[in-house]
Protein backbone atom coordinates (compact mmCIF):
# COMPACT_ATOMS: atom_id res chain seq x y z
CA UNK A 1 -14.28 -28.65 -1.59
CA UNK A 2 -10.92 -29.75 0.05
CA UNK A 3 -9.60 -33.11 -1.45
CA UNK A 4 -9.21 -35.67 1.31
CA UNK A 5 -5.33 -35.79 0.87
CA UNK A 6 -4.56 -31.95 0.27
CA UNK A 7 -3.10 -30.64 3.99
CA UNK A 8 -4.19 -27.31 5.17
CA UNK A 9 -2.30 -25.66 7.96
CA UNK A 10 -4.56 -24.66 11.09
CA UNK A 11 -2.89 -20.95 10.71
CA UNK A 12 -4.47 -20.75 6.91
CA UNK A 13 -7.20 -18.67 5.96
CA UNK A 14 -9.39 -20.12 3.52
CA UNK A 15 -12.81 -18.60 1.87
CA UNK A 16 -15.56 -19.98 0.99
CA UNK A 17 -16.68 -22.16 -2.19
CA UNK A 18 -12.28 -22.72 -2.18
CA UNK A 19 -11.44 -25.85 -4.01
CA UNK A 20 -8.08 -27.68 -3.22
CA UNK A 21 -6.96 -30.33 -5.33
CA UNK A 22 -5.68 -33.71 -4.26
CA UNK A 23 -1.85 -33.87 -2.65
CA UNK A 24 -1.85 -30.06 -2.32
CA UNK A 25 -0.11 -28.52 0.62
CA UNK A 26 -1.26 -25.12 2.56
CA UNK A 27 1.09 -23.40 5.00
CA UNK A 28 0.27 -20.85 7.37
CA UNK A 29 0.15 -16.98 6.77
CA UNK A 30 -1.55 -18.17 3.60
CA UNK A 31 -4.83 -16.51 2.34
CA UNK A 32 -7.26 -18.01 0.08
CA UNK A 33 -9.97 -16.06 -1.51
CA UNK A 34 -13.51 -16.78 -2.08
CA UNK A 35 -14.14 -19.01 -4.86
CA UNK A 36 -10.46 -19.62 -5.87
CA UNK A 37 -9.50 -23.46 -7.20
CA UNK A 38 -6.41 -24.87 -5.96
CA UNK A 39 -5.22 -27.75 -8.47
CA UNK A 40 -3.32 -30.88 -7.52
CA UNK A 41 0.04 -31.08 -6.07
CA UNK A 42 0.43 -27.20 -5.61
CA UNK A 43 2.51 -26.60 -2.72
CA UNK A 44 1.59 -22.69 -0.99
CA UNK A 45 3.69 -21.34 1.63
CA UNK A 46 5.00 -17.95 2.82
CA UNK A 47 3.23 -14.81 3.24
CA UNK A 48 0.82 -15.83 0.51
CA UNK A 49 -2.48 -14.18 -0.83
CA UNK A 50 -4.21 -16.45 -3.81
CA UNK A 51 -7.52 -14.83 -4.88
CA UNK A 52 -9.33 -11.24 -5.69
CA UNK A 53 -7.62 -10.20 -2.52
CA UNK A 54 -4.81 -8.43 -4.21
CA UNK A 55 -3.75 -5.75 -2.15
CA UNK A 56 -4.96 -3.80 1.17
CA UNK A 57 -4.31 -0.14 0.00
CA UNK A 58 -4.52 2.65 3.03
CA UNK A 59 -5.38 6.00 1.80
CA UNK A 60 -4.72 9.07 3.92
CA UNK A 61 -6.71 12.01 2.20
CA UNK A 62 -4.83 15.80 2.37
CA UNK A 63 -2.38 16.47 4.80
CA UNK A 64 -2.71 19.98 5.92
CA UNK A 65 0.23 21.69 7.67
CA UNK A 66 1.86 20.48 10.85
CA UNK A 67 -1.40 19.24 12.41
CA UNK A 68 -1.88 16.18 9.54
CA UNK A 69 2.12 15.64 9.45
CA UNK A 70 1.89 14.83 13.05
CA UNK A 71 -1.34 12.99 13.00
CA UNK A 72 0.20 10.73 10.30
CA UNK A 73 3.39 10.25 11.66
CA UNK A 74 2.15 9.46 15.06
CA UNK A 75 -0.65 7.39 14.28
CA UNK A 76 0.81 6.04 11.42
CA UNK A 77 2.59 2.84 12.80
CA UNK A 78 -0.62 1.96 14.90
CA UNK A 79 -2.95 2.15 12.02
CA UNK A 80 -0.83 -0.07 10.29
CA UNK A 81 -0.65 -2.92 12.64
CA UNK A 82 -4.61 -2.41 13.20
CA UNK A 83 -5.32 -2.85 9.12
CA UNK A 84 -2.10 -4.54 7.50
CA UNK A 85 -1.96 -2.13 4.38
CA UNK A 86 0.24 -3.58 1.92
CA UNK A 87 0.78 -0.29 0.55
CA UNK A 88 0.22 3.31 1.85
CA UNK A 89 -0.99 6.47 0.03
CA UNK A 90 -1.16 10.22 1.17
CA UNK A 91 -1.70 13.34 -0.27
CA UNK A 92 0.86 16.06 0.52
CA UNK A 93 0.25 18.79 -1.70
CA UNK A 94 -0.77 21.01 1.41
CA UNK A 95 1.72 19.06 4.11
CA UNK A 96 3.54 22.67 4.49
CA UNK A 97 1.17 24.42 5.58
CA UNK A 98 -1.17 24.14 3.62
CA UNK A 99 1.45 25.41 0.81
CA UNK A 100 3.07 21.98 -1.32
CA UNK A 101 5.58 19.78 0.28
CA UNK A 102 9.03 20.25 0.35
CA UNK A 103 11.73 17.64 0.60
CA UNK A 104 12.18 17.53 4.42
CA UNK A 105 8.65 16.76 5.00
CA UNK A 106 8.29 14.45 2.01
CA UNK A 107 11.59 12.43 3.70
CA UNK A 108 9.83 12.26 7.31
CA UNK A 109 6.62 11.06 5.75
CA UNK A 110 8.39 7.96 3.76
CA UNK A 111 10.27 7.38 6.68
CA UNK A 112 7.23 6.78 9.19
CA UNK A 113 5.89 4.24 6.41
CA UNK A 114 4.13 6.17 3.38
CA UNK A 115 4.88 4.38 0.50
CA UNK A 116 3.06 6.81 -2.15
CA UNK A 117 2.79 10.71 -1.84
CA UNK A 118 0.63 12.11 -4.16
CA UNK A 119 0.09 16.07 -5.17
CA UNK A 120 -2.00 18.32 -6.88
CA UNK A 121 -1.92 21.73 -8.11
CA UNK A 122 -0.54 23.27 -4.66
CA UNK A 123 3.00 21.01 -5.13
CA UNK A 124 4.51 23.67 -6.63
CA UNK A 125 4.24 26.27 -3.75
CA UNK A 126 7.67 25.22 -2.53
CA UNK A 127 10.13 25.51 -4.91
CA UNK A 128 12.61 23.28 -3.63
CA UNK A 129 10.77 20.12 -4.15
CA UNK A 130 11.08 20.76 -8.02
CA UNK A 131 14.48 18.84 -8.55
CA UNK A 132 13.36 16.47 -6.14
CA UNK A 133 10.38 15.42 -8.18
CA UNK A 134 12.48 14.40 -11.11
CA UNK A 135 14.65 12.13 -9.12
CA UNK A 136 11.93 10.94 -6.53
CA UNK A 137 9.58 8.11 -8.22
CA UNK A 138 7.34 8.12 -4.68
CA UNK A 139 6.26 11.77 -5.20
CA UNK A 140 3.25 11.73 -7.84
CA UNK A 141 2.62 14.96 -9.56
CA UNK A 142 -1.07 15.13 -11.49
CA UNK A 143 -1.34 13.44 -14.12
CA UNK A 144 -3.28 16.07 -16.26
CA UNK A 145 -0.25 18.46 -16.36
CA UNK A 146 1.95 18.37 -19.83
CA UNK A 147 4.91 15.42 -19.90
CA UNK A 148 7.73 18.07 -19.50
CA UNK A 149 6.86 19.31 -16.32
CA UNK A 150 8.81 18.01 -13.42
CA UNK A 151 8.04 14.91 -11.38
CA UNK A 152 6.69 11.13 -12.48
């Protein structure tokens, strides 16, 4: 239910069963969620999601050699603008050929708009990326391995 004096902007998205208290104020490029209550006099505006939406994660499963590097990086900036991902996640333990990651590739993939890279056993194929892991908080090692060996 929408009170009769709340104001909703055309541009909003709003779910369903939404309640919005009296004298409240929606602006565009705001999302409500399903079943969210909106109480009196709250004022929303800005790129704005209220609800169980919380995030849109994109995940982009192994990226093997030069083949996956250039699929990603191409295809990247069009996927996107197609889904809106708030945040992006690959795995690049095999981006070098299907041999870890090392810093140059790591730096192209954050560059075309991966926010996460995570590894796995393979990471430590190139040596190089070694310091890097200590000092790069976007490069996930696994999680399993002791605490004193390199990366976050």
């Amino acid at each position: 239910m929408i009170h009769k004096t709340a104001i909703i902007d055309s541009k909003a998205l709003i779910g369903n069963n939404v309640k919005i208290g009296p004298y409240s104020i929606v602006g565009p490029d705001v999302q409500i969620d399903n079943e969210t209550t909106i109480h009196s006099h709250v004022n929303i505006t800005g790129n704005t999601k209220i609800g169980k939406i919380l995030m849109r994660l994109m995940f982009l499963g192994d990226i093997v050699g030069q083949t996956g590097r250039t699929a990603v990086m191409e295809k990247l900036p069009e996927l996107k603008k197609s889904f809106e991902p708030d945040f992006v996640v690959v795995n690049g333990e095999n981006a070098a050929g299907g041999f870890g990651i090392n810093i140059e590739i790591a730096d192209n993939l954050f560059t075309s708009g991966v926010d996460v890279i995570t590894t796995g056993n393979h990471v430590w194929d190139q040596r190089n990326i070694l310091e890097y892991l200590d000092r790069e908080p976007r490069i996930l090692r696994p999680i399993n391995y002791p605490k004193n060996t390199p990366g976050n």
